[in-house]
N, C-alpha and C. Protein backbone atom coordinates (compact mmCIF):
# COMPACT_ATOMS: atom_id res chain seq x y z
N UNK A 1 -119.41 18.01 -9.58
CA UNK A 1 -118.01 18.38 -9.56
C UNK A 1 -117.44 18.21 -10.97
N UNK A 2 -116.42 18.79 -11.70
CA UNK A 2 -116.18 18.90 -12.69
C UNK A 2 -115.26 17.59 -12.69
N UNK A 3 -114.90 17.22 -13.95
CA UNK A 3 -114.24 16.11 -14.01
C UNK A 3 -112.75 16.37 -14.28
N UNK A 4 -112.54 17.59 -14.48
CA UNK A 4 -110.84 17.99 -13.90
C UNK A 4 -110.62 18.53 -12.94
N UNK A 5 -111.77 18.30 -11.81
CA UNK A 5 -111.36 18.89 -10.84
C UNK A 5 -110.63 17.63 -9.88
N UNK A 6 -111.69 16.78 -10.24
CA UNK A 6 -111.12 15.45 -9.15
C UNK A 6 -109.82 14.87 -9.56
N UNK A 7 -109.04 14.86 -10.82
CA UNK A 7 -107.47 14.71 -11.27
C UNK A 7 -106.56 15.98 -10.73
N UNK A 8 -106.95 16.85 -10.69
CA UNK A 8 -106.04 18.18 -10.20
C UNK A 8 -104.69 17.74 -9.23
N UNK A 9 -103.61 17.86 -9.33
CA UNK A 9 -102.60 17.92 -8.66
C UNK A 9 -102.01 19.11 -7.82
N UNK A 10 -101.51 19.09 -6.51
CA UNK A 10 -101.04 20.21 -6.07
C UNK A 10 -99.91 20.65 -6.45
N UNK A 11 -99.03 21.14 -6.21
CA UNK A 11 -97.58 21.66 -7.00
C UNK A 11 -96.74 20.56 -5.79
N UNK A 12 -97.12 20.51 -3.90
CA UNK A 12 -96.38 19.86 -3.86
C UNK A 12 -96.04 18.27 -3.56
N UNK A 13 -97.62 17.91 -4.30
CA UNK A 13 -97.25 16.63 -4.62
C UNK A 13 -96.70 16.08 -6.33
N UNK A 14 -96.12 16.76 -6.86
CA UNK A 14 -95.30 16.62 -7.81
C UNK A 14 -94.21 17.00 -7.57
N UNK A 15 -93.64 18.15 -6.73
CA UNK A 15 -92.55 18.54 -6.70
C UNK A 15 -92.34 18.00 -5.21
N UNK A 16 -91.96 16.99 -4.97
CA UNK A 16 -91.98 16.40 -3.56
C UNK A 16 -90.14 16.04 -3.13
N UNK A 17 -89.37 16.09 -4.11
CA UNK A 17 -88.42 15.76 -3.64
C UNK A 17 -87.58 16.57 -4.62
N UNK A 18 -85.79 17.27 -3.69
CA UNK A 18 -84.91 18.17 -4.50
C UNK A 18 -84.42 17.34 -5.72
N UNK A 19 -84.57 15.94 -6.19
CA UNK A 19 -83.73 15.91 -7.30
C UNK A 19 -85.27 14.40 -7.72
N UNK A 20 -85.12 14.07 -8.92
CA UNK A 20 -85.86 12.93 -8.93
C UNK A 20 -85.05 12.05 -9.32
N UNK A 21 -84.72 10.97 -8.99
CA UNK A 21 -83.69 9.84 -9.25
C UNK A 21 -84.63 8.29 -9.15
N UNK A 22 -83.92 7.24 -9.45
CA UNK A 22 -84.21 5.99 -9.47
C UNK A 22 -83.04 4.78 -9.46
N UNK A 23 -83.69 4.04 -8.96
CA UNK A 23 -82.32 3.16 -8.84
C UNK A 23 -82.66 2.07 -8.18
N UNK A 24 -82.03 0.75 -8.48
CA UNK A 24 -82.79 -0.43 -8.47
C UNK A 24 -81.49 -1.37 -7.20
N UNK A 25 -80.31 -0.66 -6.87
CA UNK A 25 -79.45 -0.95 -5.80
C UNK A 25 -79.86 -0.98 -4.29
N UNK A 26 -81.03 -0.23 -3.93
CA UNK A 26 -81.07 0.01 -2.57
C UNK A 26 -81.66 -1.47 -1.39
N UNK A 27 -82.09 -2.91 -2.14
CA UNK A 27 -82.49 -4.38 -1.74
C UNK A 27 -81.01 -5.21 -2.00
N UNK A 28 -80.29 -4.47 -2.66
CA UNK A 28 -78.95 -5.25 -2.70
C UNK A 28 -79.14 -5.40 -4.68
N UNK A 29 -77.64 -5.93 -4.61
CA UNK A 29 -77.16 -5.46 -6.39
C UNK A 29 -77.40 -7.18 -6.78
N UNK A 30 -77.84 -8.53 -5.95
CA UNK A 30 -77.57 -9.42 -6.81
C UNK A 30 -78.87 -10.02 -7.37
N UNK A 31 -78.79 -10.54 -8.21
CA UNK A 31 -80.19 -11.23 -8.76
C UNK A 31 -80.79 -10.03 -10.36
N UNK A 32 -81.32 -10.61 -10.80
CA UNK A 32 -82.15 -9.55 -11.76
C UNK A 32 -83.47 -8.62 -12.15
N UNK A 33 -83.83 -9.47 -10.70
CA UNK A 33 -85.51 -9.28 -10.44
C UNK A 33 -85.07 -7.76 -9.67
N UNK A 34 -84.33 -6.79 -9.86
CA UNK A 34 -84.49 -5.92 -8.87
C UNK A 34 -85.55 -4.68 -9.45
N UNK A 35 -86.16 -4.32 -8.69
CA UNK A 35 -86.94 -3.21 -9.23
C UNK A 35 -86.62 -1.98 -9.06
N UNK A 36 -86.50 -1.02 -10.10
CA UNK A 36 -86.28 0.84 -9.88
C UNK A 36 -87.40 1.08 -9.02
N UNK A 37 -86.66 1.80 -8.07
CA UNK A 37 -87.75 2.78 -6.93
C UNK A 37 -86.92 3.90 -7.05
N UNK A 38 -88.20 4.76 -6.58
CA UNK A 38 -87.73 6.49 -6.26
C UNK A 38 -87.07 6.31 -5.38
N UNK A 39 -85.95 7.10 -5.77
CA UNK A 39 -85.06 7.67 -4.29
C UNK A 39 -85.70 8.85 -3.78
N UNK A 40 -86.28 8.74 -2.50
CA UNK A 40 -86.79 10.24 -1.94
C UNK A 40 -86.07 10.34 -1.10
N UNK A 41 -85.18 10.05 -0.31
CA UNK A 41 -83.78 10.40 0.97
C UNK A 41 -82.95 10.41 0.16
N UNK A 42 -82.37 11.32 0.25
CA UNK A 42 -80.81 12.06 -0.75
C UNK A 42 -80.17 11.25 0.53
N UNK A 43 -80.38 11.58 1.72
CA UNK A 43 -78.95 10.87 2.92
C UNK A 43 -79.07 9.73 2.56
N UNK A 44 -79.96 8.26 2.64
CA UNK A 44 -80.05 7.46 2.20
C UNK A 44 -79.53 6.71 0.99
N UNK A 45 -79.36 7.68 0.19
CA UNK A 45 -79.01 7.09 -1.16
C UNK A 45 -77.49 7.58 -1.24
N UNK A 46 -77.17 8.25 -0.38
CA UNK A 46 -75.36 8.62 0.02
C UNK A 46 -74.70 7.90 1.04
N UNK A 47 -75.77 7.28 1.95
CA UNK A 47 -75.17 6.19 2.82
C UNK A 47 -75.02 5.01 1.60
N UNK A 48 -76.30 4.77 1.41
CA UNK A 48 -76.11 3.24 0.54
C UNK A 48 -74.94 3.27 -0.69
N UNK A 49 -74.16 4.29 -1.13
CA UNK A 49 -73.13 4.44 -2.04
C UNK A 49 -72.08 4.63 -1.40
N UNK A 50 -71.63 4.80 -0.55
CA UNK A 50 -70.56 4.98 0.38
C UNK A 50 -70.44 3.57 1.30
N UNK A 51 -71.43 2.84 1.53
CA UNK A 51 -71.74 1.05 1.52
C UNK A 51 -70.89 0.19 0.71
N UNK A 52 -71.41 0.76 -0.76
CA UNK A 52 -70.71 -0.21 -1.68
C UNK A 52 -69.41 0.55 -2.09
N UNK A 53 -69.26 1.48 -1.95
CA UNK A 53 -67.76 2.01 -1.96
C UNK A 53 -66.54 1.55 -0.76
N UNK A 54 -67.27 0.94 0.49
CA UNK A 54 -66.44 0.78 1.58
C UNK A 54 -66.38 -1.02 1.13
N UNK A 55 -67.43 -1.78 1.07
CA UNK A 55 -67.38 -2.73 0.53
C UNK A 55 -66.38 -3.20 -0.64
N UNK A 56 -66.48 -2.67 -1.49
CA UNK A 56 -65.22 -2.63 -2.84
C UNK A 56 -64.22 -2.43 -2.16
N UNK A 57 -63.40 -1.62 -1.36
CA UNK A 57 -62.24 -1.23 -1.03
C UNK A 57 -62.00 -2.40 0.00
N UNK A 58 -63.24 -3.07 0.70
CA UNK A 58 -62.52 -4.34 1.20
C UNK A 58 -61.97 -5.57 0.84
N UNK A 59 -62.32 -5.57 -0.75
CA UNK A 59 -62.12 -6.78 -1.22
C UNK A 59 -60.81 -6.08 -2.35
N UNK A 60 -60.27 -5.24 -2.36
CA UNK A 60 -59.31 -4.90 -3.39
C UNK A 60 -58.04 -4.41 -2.45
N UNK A 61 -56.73 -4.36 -3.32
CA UNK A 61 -55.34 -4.41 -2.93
C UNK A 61 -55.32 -2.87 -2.85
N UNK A 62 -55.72 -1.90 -3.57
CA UNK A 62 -55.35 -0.56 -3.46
C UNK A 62 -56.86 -0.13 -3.47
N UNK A 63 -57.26 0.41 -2.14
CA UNK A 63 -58.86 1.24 -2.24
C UNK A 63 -58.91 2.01 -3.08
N UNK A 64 -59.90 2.69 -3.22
CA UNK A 64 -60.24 4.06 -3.63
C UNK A 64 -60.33 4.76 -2.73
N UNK A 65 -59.67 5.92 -2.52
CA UNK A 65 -60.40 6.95 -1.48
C UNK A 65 -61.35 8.13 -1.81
N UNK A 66 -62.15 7.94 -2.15
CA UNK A 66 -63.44 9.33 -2.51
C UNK A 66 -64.09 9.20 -1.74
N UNK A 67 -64.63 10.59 -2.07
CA UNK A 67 -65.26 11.26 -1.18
C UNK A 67 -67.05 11.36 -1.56
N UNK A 68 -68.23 11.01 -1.59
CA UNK A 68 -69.03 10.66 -1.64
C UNK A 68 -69.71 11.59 -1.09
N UNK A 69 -69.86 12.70 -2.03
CA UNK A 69 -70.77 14.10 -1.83
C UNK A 69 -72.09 13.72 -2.99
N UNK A 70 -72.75 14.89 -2.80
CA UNK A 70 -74.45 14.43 -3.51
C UNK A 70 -74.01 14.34 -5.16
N UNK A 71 -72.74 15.36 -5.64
CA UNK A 71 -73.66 15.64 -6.97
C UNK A 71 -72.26 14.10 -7.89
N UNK A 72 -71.36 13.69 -7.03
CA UNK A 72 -70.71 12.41 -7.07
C UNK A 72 -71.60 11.18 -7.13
N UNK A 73 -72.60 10.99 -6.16
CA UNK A 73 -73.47 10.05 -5.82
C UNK A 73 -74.67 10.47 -7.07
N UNK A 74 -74.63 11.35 -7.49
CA UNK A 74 -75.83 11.72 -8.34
C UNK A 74 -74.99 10.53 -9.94
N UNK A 75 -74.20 11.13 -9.91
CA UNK A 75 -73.59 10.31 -11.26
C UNK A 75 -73.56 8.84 -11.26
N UNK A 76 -72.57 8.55 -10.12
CA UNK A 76 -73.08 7.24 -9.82
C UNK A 76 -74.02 6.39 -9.29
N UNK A 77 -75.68 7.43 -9.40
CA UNK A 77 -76.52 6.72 -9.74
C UNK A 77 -76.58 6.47 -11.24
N UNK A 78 -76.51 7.69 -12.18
CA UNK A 78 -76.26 7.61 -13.60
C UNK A 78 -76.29 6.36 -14.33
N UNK A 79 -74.40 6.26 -13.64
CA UNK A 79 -74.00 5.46 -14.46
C UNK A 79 -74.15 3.60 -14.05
N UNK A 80 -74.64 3.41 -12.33
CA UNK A 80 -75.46 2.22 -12.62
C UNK A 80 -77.03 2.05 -13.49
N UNK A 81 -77.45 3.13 -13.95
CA UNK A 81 -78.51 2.99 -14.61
C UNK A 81 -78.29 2.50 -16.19
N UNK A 82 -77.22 2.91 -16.53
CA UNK A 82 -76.69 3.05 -18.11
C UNK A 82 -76.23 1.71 -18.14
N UNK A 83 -74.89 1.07 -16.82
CA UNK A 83 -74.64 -0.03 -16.99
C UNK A 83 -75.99 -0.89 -17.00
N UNK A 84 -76.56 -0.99 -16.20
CA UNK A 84 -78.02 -1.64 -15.92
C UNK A 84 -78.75 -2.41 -17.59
């Protein structure tokens, strides 16, 4: 057998999920030991942000009210990565 045959990839195990993201929030935000994992559930990763969005608004005097659509949740994976 050739020796690029046995590395060969299919198209859809690389292209396995609509967006590729990462994010180290989904075990909970405290401690430092958290590790980046793939997000492969887009619903999943819009529940768990709409979690800590309902969470925040319980502990503050004036909520936020947003609305927590994909390409919203896409940023604010972003920008916990940048803060990170």
């Amino acid at each position: 057998m050739d020796e690029c045959a046995k590395f060969s990839l299919k198209k859809e195990q690389l292209f396995n999920v609509e967006r590729i993201m990462y994010g180290d929030y989904f075990n909970g935000i405290e401690g430092d030991g958290r590790p980046y994992i793939q997000i492969q559930d887009i619903n999943l990763l819009m529940a768990k942000i709409s979690e800590y969005l309902e969470d925040f608004n319980g502990g503050v005097k004036i909520p936020m009210d947003l609305v927590m659509f994909l390409d919203a949740c896409d940023h604010v994976n972003r920008i916990c990565r940048v803060l990170r």
